[in-house]
N, C-alpha and C. Protein backbone atom coordinates (compact mmCIF):
# COMPACT_ATOMS: atom_id res chain seq x y z
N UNK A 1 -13.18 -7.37 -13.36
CA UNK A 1 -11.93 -6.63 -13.43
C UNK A 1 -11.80 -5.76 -12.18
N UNK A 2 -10.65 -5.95 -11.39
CA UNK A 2 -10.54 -5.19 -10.65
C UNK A 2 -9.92 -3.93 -10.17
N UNK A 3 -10.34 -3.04 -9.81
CA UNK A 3 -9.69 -1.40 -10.12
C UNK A 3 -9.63 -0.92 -8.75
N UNK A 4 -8.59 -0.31 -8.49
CA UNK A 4 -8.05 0.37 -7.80
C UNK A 4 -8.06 2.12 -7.70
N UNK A 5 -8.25 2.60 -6.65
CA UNK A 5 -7.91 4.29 -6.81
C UNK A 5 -7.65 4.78 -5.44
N UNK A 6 -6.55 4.94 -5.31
CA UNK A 6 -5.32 5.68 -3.88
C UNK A 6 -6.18 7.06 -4.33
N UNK A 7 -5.51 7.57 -2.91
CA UNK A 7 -6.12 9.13 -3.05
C UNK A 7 -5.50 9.29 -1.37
N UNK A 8 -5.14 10.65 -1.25
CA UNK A 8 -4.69 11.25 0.13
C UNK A 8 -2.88 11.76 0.13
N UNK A 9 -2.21 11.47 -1.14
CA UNK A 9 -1.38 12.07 -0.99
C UNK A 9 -1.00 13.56 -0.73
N UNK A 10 -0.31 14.17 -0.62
CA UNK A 10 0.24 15.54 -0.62
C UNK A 10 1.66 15.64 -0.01
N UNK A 11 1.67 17.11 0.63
CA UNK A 11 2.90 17.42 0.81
C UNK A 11 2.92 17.70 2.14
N UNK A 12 3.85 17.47 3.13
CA UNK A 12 4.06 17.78 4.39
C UNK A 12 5.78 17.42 4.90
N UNK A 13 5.84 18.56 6.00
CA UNK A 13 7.06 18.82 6.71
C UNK A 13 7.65 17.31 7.53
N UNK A 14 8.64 16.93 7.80
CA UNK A 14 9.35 15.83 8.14
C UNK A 14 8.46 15.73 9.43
N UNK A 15 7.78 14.57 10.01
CA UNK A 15 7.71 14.29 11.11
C UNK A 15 6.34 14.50 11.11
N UNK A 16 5.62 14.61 10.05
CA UNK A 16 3.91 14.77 9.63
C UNK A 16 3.32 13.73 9.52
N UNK A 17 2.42 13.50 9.32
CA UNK A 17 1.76 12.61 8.78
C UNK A 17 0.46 12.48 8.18
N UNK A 18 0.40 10.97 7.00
CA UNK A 18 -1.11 11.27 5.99
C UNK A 18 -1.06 10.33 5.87
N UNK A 19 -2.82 9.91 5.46
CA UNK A 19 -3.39 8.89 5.26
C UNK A 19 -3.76 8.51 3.76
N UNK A 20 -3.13 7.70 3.39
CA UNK A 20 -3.60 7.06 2.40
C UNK A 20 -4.89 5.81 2.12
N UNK A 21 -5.59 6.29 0.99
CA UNK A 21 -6.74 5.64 0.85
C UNK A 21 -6.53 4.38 -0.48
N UNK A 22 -6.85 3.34 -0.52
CA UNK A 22 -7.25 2.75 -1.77
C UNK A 22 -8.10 2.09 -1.88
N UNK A 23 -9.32 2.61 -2.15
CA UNK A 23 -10.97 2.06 -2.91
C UNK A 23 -10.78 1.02 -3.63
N UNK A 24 -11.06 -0.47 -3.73
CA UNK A 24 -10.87 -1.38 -4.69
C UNK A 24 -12.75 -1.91 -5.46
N UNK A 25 -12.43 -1.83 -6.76
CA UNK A 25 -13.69 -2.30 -7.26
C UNK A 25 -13.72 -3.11 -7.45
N UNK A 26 -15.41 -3.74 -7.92
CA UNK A 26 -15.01 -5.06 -9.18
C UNK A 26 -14.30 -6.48 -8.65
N UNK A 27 -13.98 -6.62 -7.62
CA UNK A 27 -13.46 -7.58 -7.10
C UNK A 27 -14.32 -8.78 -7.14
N UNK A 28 -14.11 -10.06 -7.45
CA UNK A 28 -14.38 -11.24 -7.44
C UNK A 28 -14.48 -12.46 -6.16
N UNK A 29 -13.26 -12.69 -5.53
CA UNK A 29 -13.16 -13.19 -4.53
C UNK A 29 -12.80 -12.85 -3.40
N UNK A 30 -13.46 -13.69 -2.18
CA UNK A 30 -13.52 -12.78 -1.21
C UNK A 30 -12.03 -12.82 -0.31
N UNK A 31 -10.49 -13.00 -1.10
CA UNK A 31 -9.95 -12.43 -0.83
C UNK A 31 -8.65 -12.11 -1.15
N UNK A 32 -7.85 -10.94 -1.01
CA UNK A 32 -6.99 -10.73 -1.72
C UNK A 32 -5.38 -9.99 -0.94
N UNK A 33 -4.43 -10.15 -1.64
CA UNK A 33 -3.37 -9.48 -1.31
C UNK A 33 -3.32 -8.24 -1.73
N UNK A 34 -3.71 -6.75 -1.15
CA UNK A 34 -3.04 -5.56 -1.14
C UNK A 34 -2.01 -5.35 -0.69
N UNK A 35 -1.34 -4.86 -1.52
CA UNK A 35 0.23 -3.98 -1.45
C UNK A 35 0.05 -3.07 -1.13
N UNK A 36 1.00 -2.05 -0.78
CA UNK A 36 1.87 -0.43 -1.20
C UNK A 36 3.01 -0.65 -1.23
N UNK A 37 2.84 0.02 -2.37
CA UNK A 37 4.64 0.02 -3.00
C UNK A 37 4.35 1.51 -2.76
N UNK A 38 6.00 1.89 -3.22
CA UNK A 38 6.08 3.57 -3.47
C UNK A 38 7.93 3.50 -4.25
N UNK A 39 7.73 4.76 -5.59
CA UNK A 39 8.53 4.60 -6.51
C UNK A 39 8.79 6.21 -6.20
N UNK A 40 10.26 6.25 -5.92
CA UNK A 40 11.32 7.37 -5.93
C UNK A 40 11.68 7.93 -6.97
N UNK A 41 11.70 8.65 -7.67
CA UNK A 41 12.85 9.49 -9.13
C UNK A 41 13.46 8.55 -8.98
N UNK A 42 14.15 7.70 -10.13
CA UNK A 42 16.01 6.88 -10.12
C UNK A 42 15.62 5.98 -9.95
N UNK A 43 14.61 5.28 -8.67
CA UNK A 43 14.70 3.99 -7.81
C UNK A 43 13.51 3.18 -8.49
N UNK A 44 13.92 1.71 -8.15
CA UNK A 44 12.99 1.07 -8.24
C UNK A 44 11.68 1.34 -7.61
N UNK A 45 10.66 0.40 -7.48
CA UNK A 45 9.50 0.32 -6.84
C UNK A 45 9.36 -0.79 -5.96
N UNK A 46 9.54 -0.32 -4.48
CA UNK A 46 9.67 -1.13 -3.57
C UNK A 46 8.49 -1.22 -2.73
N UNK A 47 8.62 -2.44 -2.21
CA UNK A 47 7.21 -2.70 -1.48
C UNK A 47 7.31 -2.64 0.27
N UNK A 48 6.13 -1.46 0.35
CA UNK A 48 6.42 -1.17 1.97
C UNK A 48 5.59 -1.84 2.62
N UNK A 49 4.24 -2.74 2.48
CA UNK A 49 3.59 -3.02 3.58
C UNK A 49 2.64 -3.78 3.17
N UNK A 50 1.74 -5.00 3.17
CA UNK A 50 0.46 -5.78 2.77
C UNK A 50 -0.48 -6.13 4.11
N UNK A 51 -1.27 -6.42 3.50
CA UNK A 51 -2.30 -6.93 3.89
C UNK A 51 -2.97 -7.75 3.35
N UNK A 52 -3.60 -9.31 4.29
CA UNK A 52 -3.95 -10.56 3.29
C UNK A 52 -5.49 -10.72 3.81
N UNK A 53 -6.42 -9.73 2.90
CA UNK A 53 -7.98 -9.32 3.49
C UNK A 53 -8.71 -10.66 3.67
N UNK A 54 -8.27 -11.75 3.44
CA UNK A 54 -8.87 -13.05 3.61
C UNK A 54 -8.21 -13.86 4.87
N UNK A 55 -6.86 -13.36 5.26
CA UNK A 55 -6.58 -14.33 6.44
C UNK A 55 -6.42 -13.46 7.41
N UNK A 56 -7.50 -12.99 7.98
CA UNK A 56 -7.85 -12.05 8.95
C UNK A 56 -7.20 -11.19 9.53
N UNK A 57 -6.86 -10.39 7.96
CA UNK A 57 -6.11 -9.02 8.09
C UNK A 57 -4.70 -9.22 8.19
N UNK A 58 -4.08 -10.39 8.04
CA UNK A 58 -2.55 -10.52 8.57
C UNK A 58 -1.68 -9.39 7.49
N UNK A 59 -0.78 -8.45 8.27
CA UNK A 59 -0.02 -7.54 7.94
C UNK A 59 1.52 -7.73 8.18
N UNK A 60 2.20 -7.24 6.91
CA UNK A 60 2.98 -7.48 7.21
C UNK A 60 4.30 -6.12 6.70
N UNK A 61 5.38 -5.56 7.14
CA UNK A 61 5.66 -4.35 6.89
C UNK A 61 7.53 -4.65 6.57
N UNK A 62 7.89 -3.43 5.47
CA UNK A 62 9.65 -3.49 5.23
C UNK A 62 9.81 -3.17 6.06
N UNK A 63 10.98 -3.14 6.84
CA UNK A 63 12.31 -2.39 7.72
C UNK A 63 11.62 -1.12 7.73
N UNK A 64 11.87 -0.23 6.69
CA UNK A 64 12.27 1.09 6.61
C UNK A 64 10.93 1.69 7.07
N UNK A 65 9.80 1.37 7.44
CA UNK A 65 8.60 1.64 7.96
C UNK A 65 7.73 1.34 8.84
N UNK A 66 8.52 0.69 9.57
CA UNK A 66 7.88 -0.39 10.68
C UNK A 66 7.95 0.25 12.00
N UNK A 67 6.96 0.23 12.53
CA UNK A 67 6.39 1.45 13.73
C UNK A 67 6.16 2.50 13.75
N UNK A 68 6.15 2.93 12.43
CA UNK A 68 5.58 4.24 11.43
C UNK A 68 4.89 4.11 10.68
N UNK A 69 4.76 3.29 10.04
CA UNK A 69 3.11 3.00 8.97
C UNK A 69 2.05 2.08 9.49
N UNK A 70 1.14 2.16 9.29
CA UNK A 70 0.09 1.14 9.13
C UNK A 70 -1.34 1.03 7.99
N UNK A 71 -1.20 -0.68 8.10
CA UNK A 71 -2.12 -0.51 6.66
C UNK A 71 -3.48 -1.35 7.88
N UNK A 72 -4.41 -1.10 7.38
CA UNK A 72 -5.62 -1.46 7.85
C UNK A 72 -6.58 -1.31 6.70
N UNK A 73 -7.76 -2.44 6.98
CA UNK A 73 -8.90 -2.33 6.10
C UNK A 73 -10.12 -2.04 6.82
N UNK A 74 -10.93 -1.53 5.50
CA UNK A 74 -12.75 -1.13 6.29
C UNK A 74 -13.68 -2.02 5.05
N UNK A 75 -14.01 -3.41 5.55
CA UNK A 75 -14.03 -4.09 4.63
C UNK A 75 -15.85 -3.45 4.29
N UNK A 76 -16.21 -2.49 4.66
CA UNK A 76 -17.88 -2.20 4.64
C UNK A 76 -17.26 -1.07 3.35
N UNK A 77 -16.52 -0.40 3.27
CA UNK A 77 -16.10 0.33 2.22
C UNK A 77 -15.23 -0.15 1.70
N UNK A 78 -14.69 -0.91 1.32
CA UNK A 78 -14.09 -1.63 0.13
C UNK A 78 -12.61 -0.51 0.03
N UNK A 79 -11.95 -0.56 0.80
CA UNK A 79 -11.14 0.49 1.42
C UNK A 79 -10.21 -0.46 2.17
N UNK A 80 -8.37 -0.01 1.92
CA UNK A 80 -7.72 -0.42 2.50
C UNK A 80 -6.66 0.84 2.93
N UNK A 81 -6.14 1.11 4.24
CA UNK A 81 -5.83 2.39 4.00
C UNK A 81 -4.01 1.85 4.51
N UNK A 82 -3.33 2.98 4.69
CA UNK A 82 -2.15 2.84 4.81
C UNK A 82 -1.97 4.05 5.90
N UNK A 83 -1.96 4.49 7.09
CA UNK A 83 -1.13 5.27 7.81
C UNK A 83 -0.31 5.67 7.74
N UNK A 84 0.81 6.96 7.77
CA UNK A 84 1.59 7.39 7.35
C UNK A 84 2.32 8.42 8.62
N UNK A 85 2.81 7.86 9.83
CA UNK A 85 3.32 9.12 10.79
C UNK A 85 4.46 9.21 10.69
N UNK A 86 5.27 10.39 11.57
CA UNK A 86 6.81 10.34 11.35
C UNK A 86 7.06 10.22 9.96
N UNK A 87 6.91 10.87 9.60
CA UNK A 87 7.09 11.10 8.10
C UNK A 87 8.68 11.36 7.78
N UNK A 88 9.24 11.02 7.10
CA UNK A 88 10.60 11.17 6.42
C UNK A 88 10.82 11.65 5.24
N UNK A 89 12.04 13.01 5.06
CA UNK A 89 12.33 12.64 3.36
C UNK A 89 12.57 11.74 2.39
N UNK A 90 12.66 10.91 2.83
CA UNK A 90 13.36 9.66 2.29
C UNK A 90 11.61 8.84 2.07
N UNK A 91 10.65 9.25 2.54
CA UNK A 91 9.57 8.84 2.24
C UNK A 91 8.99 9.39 1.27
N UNK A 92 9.71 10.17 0.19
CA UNK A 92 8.94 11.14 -0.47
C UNK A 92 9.40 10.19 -1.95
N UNK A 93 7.72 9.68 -2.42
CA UNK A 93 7.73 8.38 -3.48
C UNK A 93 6.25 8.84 -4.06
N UNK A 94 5.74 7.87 -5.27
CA UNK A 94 4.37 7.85 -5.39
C UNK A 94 4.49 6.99 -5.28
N UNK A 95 2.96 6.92 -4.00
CA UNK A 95 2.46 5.49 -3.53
C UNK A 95 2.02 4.74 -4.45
N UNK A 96 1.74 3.25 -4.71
CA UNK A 96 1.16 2.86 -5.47
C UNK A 96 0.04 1.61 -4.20
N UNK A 97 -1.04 1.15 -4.55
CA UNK A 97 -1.65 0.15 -4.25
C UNK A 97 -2.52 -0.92 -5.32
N UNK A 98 -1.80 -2.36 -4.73
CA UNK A 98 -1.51 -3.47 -5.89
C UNK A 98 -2.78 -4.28 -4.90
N UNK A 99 -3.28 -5.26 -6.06
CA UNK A 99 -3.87 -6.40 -5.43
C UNK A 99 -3.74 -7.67 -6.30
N UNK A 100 -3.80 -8.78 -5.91
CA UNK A 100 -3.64 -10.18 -6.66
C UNK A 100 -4.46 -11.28 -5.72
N UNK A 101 -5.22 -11.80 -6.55
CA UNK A 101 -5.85 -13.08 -5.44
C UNK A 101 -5.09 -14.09 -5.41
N UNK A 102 -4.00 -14.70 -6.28
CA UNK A 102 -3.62 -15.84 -6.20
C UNK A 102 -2.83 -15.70 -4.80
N UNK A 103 -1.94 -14.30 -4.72
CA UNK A 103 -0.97 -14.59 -3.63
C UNK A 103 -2.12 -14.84 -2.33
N UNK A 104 -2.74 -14.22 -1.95
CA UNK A 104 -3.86 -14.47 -0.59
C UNK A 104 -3.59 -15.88 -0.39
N UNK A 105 -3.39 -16.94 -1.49
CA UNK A 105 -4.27 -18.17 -1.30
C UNK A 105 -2.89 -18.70 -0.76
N UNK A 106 -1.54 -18.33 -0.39
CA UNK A 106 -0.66 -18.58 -0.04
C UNK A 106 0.37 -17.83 1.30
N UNK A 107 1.44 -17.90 1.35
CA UNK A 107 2.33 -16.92 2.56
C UNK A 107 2.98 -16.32 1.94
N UNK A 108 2.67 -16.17 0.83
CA UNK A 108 3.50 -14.70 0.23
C UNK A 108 3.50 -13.26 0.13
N UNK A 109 2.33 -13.27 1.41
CA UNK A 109 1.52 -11.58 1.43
C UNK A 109 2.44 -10.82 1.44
N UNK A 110 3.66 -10.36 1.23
CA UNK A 110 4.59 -9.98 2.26
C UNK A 110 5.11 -8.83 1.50
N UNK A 111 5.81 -7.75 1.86
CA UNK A 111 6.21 -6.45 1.23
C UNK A 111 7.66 -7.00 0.35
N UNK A 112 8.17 -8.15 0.11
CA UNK A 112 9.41 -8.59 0.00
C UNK A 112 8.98 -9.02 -1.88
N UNK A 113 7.49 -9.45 -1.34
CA UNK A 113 6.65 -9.61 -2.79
C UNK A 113 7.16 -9.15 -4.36
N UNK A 114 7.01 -9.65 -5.24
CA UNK A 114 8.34 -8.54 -6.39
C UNK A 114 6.57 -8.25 -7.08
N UNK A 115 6.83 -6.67 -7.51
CA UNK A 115 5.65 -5.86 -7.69
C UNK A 115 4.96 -7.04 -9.23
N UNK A 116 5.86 -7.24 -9.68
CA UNK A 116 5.34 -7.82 -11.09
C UNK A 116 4.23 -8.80 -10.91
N UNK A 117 4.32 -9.48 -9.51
CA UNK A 117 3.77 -10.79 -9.36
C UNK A 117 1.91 -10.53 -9.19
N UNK A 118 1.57 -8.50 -9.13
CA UNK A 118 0.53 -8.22 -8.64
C UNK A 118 -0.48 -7.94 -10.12
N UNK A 119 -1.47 -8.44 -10.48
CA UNK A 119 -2.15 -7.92 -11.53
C UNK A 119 -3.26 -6.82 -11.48
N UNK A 120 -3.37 -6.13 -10.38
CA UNK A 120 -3.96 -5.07 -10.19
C UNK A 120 -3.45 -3.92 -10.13
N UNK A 121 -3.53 -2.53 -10.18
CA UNK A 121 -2.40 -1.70 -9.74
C UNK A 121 -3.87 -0.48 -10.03
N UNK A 122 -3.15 0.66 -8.96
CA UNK A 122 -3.96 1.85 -8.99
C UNK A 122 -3.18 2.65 -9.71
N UNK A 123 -3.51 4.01 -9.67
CA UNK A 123 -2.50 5.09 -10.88
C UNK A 123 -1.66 5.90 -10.10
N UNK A 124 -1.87 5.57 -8.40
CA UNK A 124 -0.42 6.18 -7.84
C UNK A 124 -0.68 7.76 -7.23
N UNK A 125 -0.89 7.98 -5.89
CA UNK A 125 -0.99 9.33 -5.26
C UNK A 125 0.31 9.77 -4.86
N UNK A 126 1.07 11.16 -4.98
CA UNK A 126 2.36 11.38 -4.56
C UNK A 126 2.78 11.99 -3.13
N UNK A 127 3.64 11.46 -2.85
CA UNK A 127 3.51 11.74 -1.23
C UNK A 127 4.95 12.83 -1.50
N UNK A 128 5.30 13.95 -0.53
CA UNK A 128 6.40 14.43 -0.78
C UNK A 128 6.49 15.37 0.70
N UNK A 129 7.72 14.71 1.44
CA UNK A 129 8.22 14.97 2.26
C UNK A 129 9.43 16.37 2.72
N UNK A 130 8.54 17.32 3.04
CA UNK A 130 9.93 18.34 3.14
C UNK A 130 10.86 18.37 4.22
N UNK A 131 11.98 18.40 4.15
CA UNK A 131 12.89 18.71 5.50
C UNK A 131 12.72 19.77 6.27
């Protein structure tokens, strides 16, 4: 069974930035699709960014974060992290980080991904952006 736990959220002024962590346990095969999503008050839960830890790191990022986030792994700590600069209000969500092995085994790594399709999920660190 595999478990998840984000950690590094908080609070910071527009144009800040933080690092997000997600520790994955328990994992089975050696490789998988991590997500981050992040869920607004009102809004759905949209997916900002993956990583496919089996096809040598290929990343892939939404619109709304692209040359401002980055996700990277430390595959010696079982750790996938997410970068966070230029920070925005409009970035102010709880993160979530998802994993699924079936997608890896395909080209669907992709933030476009619909969250349902992930059977892992962490419990979500809150990020909150002040103006």
């Amino acid at each position: 069974q595999v478990q998840l736990v984000e950690s590094g959220g908080g609070s910071v002024q527009a144009g800040g930035s933080l690092r997000l962590s997600c520790v994955f346990f328990g994992y089975t095969y050696s490789s998988y699709c991590i997500g981050w999503f992040r869920q607004a008050p009102g809004k759905e839960r949209e997916g900002v960014t993956t990583i496919n830890t089996g096809a040598g790191g290929r990343t892939y990022y939404a619109d709304s974060v692209k040359g401002r986030f980055t996700i990277s792994q430390d595959n010696a700590k079982n750790t996938v992290y997410l970068q966070m600069n230029s920070l925005k209000p409009e970035d102010t969500a709880m993160y979530y980080c998802a994993a699924d092995y079936r997608i890896s085994l395909g080209l669907g790594c992709k933030p476009d991904r619909p969250s349902y399709d992930y059977n892992y999920w962490g419990q979500g660190t809150q990020v909150t952006v002040s103006s």
